[in-house]
Protein backbone atom coordinates (compact mmCIF):
# COMPACT_ATOMS: atom_id res chain seq x y z
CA UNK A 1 225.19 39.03 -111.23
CA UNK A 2 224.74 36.39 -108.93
CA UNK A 3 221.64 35.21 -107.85
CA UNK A 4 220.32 34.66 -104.35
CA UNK A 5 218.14 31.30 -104.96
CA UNK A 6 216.55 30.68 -101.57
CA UNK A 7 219.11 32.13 -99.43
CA UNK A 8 217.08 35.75 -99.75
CA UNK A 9 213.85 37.20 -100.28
CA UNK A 10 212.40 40.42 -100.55
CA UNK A 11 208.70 41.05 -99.37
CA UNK A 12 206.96 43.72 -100.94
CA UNK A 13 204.43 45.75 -99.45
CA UNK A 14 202.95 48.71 -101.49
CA UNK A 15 201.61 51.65 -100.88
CA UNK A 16 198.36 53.08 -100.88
CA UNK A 17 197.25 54.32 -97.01
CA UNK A 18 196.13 51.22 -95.81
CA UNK A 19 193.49 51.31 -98.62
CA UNK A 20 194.68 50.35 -101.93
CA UNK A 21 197.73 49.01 -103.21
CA UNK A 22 199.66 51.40 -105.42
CA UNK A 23 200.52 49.71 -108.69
CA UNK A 24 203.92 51.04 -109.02
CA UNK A 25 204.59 49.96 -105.57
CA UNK A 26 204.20 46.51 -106.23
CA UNK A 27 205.45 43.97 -108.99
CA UNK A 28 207.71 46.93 -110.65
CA UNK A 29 209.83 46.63 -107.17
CA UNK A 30 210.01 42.80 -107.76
CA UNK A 31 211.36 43.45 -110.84
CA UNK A 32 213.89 46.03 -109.89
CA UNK A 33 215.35 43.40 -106.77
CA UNK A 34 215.27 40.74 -109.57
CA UNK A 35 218.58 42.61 -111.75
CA UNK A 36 220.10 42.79 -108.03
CA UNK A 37 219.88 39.04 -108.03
CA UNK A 38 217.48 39.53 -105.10
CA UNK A 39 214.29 36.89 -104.84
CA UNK A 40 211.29 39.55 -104.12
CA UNK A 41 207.38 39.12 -104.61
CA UNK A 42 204.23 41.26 -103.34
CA UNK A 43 202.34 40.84 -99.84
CA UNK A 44 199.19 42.03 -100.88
CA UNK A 45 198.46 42.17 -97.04
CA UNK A 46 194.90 43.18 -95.10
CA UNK A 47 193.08 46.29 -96.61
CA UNK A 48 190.93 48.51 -94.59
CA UNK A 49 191.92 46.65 -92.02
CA UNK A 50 192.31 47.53 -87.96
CA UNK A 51 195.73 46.83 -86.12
CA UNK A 52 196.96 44.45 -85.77
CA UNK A 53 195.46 42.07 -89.27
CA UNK A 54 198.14 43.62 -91.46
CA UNK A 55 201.12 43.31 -89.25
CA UNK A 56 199.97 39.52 -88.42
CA UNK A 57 199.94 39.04 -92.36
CA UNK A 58 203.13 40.13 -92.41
CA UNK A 59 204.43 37.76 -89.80
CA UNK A 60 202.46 34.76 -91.10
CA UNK A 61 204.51 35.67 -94.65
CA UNK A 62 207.74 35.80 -92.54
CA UNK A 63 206.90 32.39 -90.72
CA UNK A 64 205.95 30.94 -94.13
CA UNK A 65 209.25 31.83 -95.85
CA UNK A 66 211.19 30.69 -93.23
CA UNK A 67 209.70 27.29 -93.03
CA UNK A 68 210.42 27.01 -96.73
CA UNK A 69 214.41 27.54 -95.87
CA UNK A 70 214.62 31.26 -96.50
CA UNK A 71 217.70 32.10 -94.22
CA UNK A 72 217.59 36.00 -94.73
CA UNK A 73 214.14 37.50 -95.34
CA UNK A 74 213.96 41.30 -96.06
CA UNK A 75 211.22 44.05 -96.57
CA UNK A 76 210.93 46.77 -98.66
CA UNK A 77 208.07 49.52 -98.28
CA UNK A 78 206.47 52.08 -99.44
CA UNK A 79 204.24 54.96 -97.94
CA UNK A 80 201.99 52.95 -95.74
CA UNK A 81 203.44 49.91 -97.16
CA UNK A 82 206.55 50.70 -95.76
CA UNK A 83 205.37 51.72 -92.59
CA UNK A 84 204.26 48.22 -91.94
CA UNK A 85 207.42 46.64 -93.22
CA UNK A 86 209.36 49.05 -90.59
CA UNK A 87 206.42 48.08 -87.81
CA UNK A 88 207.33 44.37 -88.66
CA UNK A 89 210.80 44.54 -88.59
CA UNK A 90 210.72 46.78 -85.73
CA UNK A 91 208.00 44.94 -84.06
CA UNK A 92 209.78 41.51 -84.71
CA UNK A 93 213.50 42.14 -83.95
CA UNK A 94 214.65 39.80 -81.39
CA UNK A 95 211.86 37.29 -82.79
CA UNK A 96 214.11 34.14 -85.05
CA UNK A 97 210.96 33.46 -86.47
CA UNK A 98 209.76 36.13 -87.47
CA UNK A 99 212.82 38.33 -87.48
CA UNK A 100 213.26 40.62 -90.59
CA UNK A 101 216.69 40.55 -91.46
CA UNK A 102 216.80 44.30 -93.55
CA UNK A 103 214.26 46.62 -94.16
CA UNK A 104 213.96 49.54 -97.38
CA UNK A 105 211.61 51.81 -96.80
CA UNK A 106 210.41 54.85 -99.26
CA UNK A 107 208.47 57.84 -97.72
CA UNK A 108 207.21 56.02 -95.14
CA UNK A 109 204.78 56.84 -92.79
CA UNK A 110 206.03 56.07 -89.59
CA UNK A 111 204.53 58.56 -87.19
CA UNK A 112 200.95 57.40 -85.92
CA UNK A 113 201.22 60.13 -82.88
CA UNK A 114 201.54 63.17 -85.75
CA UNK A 115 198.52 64.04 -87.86
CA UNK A 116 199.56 62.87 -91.02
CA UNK A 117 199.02 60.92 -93.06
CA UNK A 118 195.79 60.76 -91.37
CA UNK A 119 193.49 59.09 -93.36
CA UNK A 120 195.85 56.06 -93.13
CA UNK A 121 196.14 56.36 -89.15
CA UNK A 122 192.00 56.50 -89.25
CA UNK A 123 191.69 53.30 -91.18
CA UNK A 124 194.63 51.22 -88.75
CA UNK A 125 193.78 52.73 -85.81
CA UNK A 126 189.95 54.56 -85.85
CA UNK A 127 188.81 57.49 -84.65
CA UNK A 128 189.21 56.67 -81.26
CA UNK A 129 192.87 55.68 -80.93
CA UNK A 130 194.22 56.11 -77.80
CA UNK A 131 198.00 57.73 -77.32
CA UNK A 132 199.25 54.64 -75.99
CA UNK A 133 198.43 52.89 -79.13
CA UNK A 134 199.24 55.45 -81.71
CA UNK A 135 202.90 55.25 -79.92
CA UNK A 136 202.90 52.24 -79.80
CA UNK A 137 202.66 51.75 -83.98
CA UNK A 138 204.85 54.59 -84.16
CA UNK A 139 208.31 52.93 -85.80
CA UNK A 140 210.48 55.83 -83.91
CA UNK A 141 209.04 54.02 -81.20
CA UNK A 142 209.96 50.96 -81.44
CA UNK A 143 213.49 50.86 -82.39
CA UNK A 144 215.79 48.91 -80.35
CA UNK A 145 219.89 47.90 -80.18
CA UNK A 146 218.12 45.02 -81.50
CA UNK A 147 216.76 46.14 -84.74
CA UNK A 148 217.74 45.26 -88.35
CA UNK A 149 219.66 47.91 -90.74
CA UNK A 150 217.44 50.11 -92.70
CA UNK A 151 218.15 51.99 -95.87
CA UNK A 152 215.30 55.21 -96.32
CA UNK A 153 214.32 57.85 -98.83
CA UNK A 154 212.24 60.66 -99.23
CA UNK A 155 212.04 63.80 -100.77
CA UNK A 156 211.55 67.14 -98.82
CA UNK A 157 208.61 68.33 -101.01
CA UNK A 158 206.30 65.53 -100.64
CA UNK A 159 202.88 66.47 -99.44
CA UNK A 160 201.56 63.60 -98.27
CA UNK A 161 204.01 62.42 -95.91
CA UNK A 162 206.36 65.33 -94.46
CA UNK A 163 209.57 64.36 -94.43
CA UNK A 164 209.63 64.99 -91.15
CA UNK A 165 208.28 60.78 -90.47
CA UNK A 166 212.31 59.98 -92.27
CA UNK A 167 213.63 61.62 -89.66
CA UNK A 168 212.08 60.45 -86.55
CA UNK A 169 213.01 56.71 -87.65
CA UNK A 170 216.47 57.94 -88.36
CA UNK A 171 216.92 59.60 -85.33
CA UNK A 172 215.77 57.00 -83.49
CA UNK A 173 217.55 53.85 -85.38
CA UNK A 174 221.16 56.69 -84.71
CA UNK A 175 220.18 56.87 -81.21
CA UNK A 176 220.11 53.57 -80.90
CA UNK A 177 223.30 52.99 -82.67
CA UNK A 178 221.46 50.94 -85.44
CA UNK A 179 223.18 50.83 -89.15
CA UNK A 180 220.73 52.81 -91.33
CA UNK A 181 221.36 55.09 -94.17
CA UNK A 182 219.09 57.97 -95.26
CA UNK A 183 218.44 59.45 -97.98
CA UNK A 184 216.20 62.99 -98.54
CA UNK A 185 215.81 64.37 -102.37
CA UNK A 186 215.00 67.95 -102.47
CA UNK A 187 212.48 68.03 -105.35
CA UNK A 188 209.28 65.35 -105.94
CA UNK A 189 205.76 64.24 -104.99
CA UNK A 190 204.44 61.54 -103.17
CA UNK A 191 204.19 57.90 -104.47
CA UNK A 192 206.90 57.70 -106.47
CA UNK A 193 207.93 53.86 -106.78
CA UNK A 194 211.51 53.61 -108.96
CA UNK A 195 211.36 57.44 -109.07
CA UNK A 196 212.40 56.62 -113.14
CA UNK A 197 212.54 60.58 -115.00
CA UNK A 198 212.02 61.88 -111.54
CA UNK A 199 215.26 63.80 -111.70
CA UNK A 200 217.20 63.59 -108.88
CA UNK A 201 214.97 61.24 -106.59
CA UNK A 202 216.02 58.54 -109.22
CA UNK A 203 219.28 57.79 -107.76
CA UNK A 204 217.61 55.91 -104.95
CA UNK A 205 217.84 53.16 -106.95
CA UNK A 206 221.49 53.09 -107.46
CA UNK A 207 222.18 53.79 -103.47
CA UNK A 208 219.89 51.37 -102.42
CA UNK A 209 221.62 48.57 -105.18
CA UNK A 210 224.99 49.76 -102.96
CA UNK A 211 223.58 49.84 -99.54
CA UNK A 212 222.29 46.42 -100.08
CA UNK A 213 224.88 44.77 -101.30
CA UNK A 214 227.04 46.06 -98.74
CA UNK A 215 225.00 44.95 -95.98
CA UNK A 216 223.77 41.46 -97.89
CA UNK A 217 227.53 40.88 -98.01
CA UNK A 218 227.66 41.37 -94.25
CA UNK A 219 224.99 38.73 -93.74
CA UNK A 220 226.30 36.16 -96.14
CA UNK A 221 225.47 37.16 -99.51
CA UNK A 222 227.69 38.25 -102.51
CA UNK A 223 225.30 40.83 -104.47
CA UNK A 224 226.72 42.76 -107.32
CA UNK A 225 224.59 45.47 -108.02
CA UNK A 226 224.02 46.48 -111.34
CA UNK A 227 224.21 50.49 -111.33
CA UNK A 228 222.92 52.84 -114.36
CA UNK A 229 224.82 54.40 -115.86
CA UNK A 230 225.36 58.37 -115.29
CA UNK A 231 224.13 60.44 -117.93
């Protein structure tokens, strides 16, 4: 395994609807990146906070790791967690520095315009959000030719999110002609970080390890990712 030193880092930003910060969201994910030889730590961006305070926390992060010599920075996100790493590197595309170079994203929310999850959309957004602004923080929204690759996972039965919010952003990154894999399990709940015992959902771990090596490879890094092995 080889490691990425300051080449690459990870970003990431937990789950939790804009409200908390979902535990196995967080440092487990660092963790997980660190056997892929990928550098990762937590945002712990803006709580309870109106648009646009997390997205600018995200940015300032960006800025900060590039002005330490970060050459590829990535973000990986869950729930609402990955909704704003998708909003970022969506937002952010044609920015060099602020640019996300590859975004991960986990049964994201990425639908403001729908009305889930909507306790989430309430807390970025208020009451009194108008449509212009809930499409404009919609990620299926803001895709352009410009945008970075994105790997993303759900599963069909989860409650929270519909699956449905995968889709749109896949539809749009294909429509766009942007490289993006996705991934939908048929069985498991919301929330559920490395998906470890989760049955099938578990392999997203594996694909991911694949899909990011193959497209780290493509941007100048040699990853070797460490699968599990099949039981």
């Amino acid at each position: 395994m080889s490691s990425q030193g300051s080449d690459t880092h990870f970003m990431v930003l937990p789950g939790g609807g804009y409200a908390a910060y979902a535990e196995n969201e967080g440092q487990p994910i660092v963790d997980w990146l660190g056997t892929l030889g990928i550098s990762a730590s937590v945002l712990y961006y803006p709580l309870n906070a109106r648009h646009p305070l997390p997205l600018n926390a995200v940015r300032a992060q960006v800025g900060r790791l590039r002005a330490a010599g970060i050459k590829r920075v990535g973000a990986i996100g869950f729930s609402a967690g990955g909704h704003l790493a998708g909003q970022a590197a969506l937002s952010d595309a044609s920015e060099p520095e602020t640019r996300i170079d590859i975004a991960v994203v986990g049964y994201a929310i990425t639908s403001m315009e729908t009305e889930t999850y909507r306790p989430a959309r309430l807390i970025l957004l208020g009451e009194d959000a108008s449509p212009e602004l809930r499409r404009a923080t919609s990620l299926d929204a803001l895709v352009t030719p410009a945008a970075p690759p994105f790997f993303i996972w759900h599963t069909a039965e989860d409650p929270y999110v519909p699956v449905e919010h995968s889709y749109r952003l896949a539809n749009s990154l294909a429509a766009h002609d942007v490289p993006h894999a996705l991934h939908v399990f048929s069985r498991g709940p919301h929330s559920l970080g490395l998906a470890r015992g989760a049955g099938e959902a578990s392999a997203w771990t594996n694909l991911a390890a694949a899909w990011l090596a193959d497209r780290l490879a493509r941007l100048g890094d040699a990853v070797t990712p460490r699968v599990a092995a099949s039981h």
